[in-house]
Protein backbone atom coordinates (compact mmCIF):
# COMPACT_ATOMS: atom_id res chain seq x y z
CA UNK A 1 91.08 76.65 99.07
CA UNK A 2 92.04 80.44 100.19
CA UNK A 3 89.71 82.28 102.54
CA UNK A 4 88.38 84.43 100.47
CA UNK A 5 86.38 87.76 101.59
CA UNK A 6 84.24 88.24 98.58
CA UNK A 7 83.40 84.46 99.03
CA UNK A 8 80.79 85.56 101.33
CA UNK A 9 78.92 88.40 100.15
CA UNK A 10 78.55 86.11 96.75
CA UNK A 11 77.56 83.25 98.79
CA UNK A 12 74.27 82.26 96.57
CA UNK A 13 75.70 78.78 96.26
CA UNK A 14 73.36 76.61 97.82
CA UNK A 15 74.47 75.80 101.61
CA UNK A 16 73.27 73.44 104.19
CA UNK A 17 71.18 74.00 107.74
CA UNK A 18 73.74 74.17 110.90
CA UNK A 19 74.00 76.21 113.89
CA UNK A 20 76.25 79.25 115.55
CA UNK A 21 78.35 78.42 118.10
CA UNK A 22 80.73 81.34 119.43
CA UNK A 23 84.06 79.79 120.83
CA UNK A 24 85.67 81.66 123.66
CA UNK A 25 89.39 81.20 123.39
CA UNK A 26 90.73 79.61 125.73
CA UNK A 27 92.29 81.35 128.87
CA UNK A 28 95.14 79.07 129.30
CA UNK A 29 96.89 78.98 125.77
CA UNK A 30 99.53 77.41 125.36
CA UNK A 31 103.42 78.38 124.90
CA UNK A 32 105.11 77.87 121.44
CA UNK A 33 108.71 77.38 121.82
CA UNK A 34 110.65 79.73 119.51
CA UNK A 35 113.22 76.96 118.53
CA UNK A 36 111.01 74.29 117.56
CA UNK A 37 108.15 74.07 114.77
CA UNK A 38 108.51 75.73 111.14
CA UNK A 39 110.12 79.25 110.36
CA UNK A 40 108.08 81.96 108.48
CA UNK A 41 108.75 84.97 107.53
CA UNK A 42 107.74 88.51 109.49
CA UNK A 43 103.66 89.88 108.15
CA UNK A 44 103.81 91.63 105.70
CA UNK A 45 104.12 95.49 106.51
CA UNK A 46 101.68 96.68 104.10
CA UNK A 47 99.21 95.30 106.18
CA UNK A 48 99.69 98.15 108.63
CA UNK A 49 98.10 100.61 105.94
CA UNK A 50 94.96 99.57 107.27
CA UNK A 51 93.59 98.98 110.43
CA UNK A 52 93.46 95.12 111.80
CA UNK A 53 89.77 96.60 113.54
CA UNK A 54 88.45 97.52 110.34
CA UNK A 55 89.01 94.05 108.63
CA UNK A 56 87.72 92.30 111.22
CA UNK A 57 84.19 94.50 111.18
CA UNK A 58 83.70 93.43 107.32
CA UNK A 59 84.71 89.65 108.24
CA UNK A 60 81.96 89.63 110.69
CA UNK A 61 79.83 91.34 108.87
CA UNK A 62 80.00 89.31 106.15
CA UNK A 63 80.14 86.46 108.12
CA UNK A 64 76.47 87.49 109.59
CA UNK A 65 75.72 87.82 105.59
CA UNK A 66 76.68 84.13 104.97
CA UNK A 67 74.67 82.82 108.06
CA UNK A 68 71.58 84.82 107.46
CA UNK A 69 71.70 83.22 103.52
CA UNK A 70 72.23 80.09 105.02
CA UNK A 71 69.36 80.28 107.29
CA UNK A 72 66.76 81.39 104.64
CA UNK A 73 67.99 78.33 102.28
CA UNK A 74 68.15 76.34 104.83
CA UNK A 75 71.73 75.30 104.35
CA UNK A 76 73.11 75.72 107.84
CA UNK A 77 74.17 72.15 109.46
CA UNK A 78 72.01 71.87 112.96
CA UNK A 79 74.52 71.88 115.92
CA UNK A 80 73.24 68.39 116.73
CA UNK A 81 74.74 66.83 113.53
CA UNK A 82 77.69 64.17 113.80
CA UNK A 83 79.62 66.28 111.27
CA UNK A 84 79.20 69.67 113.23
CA UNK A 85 79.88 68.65 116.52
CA UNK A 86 83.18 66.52 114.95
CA UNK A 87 84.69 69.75 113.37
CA UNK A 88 83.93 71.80 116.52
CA UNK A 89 85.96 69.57 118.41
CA UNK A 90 88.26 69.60 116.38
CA UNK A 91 88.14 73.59 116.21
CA UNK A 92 88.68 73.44 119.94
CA UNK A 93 91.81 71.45 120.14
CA UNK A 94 93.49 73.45 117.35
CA UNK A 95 92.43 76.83 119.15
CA UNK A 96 94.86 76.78 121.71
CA UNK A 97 97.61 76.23 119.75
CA UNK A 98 96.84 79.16 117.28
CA UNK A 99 96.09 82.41 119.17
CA UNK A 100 100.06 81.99 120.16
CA UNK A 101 100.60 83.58 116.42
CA UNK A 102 98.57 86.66 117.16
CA UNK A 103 98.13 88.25 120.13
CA UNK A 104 94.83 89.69 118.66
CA UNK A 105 93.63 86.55 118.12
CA UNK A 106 93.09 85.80 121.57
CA UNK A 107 89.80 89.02 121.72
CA UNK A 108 88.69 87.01 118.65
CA UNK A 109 85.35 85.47 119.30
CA UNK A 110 85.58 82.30 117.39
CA UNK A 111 82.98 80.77 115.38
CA UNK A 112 82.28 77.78 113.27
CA UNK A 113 79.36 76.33 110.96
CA UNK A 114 79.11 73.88 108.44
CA UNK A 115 77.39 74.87 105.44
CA UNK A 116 75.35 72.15 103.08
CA UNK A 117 77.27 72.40 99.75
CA UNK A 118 78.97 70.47 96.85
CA UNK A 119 81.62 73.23 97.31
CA UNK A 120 85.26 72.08 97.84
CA UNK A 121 85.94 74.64 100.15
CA UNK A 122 86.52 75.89 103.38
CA UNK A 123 87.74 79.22 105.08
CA UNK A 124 88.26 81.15 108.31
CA UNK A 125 87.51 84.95 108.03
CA UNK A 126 89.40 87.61 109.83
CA UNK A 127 88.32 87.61 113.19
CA UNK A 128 88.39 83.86 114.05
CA UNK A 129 85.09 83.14 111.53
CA UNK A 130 85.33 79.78 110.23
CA UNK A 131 83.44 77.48 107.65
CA UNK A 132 83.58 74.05 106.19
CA UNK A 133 81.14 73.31 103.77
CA UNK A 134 80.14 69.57 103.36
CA UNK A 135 81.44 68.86 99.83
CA UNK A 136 85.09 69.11 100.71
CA UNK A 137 84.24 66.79 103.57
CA UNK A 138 81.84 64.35 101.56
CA UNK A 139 84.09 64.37 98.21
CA UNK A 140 87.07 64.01 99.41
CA UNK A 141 86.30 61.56 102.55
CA UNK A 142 87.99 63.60 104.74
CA UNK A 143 89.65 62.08 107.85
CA UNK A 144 89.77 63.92 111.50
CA UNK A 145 93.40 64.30 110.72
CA UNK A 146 93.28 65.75 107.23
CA UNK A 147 90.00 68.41 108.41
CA UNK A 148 92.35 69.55 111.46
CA UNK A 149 95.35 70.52 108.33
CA UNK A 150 92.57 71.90 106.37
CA UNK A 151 91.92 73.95 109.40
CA UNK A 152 94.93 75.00 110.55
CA UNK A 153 95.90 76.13 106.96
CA UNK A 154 92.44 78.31 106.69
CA UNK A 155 93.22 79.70 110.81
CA UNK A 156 96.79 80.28 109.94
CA UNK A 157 95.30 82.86 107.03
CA UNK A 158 93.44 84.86 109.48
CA UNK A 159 96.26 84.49 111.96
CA UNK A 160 99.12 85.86 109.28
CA UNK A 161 96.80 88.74 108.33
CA UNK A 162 96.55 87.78 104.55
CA UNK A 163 93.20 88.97 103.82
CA UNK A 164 94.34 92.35 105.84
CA UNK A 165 97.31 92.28 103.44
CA UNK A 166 95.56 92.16 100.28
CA UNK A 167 93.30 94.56 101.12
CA UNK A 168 96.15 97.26 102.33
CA UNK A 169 97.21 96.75 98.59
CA UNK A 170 94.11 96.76 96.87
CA UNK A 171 93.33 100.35 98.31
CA UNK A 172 97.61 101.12 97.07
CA UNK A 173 96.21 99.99 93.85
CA UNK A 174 93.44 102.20 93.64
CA UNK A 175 95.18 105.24 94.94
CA UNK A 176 97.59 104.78 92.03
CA UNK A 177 94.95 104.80 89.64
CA UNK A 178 93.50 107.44 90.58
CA UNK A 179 97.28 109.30 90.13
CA UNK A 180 97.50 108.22 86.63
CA UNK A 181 94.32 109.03 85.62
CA UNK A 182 94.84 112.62 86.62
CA UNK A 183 98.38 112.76 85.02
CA UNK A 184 97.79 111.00 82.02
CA UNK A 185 93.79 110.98 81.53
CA UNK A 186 90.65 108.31 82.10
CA UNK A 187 92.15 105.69 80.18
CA UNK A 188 95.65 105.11 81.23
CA UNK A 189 93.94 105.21 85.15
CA UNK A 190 91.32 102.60 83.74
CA UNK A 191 94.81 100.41 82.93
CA UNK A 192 96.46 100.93 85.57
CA UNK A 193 93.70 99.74 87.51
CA UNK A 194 93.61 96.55 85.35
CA UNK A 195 97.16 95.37 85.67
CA UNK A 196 96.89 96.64 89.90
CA UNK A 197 93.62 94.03 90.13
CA UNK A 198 96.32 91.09 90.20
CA UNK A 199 96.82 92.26 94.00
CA UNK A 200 93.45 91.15 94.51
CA UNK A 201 94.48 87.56 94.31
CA UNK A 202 93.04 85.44 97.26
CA UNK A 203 95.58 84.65 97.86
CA UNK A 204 99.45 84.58 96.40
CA UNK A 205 101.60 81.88 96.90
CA UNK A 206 103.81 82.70 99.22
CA UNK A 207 100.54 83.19 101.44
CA UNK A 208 99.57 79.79 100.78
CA UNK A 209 102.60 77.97 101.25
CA UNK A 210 103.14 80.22 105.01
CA UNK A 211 99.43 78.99 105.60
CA UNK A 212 100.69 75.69 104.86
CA UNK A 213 103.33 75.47 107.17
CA UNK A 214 101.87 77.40 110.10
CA UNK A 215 98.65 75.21 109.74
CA UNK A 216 100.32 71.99 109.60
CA UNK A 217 102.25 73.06 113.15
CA UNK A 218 99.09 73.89 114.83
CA UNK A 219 97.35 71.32 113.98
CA UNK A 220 100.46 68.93 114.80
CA UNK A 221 100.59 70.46 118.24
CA UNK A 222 96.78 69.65 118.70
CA UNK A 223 97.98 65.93 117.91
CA UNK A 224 96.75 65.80 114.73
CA UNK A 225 99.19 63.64 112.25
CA UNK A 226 100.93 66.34 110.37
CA UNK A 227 101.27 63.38 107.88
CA UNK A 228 97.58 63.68 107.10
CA UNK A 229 98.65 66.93 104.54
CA UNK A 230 100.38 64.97 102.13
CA UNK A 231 96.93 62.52 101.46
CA UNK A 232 95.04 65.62 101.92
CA UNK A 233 96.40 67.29 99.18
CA UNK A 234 96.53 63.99 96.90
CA UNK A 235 93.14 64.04 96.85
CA UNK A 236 93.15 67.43 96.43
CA UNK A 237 94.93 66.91 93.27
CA UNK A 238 92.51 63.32 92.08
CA UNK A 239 89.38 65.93 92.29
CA UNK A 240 91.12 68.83 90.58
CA UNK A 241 92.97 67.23 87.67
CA UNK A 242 92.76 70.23 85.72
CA UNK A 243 94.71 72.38 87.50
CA UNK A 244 96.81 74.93 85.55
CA UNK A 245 100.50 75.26 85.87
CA UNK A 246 101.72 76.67 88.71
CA UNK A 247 103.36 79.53 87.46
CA UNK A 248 99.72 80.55 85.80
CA UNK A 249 98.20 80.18 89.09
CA UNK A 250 98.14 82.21 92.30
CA UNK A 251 98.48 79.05 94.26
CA UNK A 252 101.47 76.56 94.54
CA UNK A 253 100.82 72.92 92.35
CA UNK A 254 99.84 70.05 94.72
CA UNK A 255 102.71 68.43 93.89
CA UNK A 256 104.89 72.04 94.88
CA UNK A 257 102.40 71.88 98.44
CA UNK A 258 103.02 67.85 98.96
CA UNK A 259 106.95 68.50 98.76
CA UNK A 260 106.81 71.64 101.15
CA UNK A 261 105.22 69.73 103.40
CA UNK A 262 107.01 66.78 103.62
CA UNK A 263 109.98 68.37 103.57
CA UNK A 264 108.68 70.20 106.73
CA UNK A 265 107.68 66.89 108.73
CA UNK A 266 111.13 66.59 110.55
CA UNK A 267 110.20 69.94 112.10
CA UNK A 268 106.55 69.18 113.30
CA UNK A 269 106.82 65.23 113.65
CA UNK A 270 108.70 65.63 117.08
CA UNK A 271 105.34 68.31 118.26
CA UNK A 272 103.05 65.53 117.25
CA UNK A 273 104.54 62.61 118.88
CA UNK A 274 104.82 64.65 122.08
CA UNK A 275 101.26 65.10 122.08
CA UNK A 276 100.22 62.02 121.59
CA UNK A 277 103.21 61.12 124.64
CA UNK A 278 100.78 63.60 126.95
């Protein structure tokens, strides 16, 4: 369920008809107390090896690449739609409550569609670029409270910097290769190259579970039910039987995600029950 760059410029996956709608962030953002809400760790420093700017220009780009597809297929959800307009609200509650993890984010010029597809998926693209596509909605009956977890975990991504992350050590990758391969010859580069692709990953664990955590605080400060993450992720689970063990897998079990969270509830509960106080 990682946002995933690549995602887009592959997007041939049939999508559904919906419309652009830029969301300014909001002036008035508001405050996160430093004592209250879930602890994560500092971004990763590798991220600095390349420029936030620069990852941002390919997420829109991209983004544009998706939209245009979308358009020609006729897979982007009309603005008019129930299903639109209910995850742009939604989008607009959470907003406030994110840009407080970023100071960039609040230049970001958000976006968000809803694409026509039996993909299980959503993401949120450096830059404040989001989309849901209707099969994780549809297929897993998705309530307001588990889309708004869904959300949060896909904003927290681009708020955290993943995506800027993994590309920062992609490029380290690369660079090393091309070091062997002059030392040691074509061959042992063409290796090293193979064992660096595993820090092309979209995205690790660790990333996933911070995405967890930060996501289920914003959306518990928008006054969604923190709660909703643990059903979220048991259906998650019902639709994806399959799954391989976590420690073959780049993301944490839903079992591992459904006992992070849970065990994080005392910390986001007394945000949520604020809200709903206000």
């Amino acid at each position: 369920m990682s946002s995933k760059l690549n995602a887009l410029a592959a997007a041939g996956i049939a999508l559904s008809l919906s419309l652009t709608l830029a969301f300014a962030t909001p002036q008035a953002a508001f405050a996160r107390e430093p004592e209250a809400g879930v602890k994560v760790g500092n971004m990763s420093f590798a991220r600095r090896l390349v420029s936030a700017e620069s990852v941002e220009e390919m997420g829109e780009q991209q983004y544009r690449q998706l939209l245009q597809k979308a358009n020609q297929q006729g897979a982007l959800m009309l603005d008019t739609t129930p299903v639109v307009q209910k995850v742009r609200k939604i989008a607009e509650d959470l907003l406030p409550h994110s840009v407080t993890w970023n100071e960039r984010a609040k230049a970001w010029r958000w976006e968000v569609n809803v694409f026509r597809s039996p993909t299980i998926n959503a993401f949120c693209m450096p830059g404040g670029k989001i989309a849901f596509f209707t099969g994780i909605i549809d297929n897993l009956k998705l309530t307001d409270d588990e889309i708004a977890m869904i959300m949060g975990h896909e904003i927290a991504h681009a708020l955290r910097e993943h995506a800027r992350e993994r590309v920062a050590k992609s490029n380290i990758t690369k660079y090393g290769a091309v070091a062997v391969s002059i030392v040691l010859g074509d061959a042992a580069g063409q290796l090293a190259q193979v064992g660096g692709g595993l820090y092309g990953l979209k995205f690790g664990r660790n990333d996933e579970t911070e995405a967890d955590l930060v996501g289920m605080e914003i959306a518990a400060r928008a006054g969604y039910d923190p709660r909703a993450g643990i059903s979220l992720w048991e259906k998650m689970s019902s639709v994806n039987k399959k799954q391989p063990p976590q420690w073959m897998s780049t993301h944490p079990s839903h079992g591992t995600r459904i006992d992070t969270i849970r065990a994080n509830l005392p910390k986001v509960m007394p945000l949520y029950e604020a809200t709903l106080k206000r």
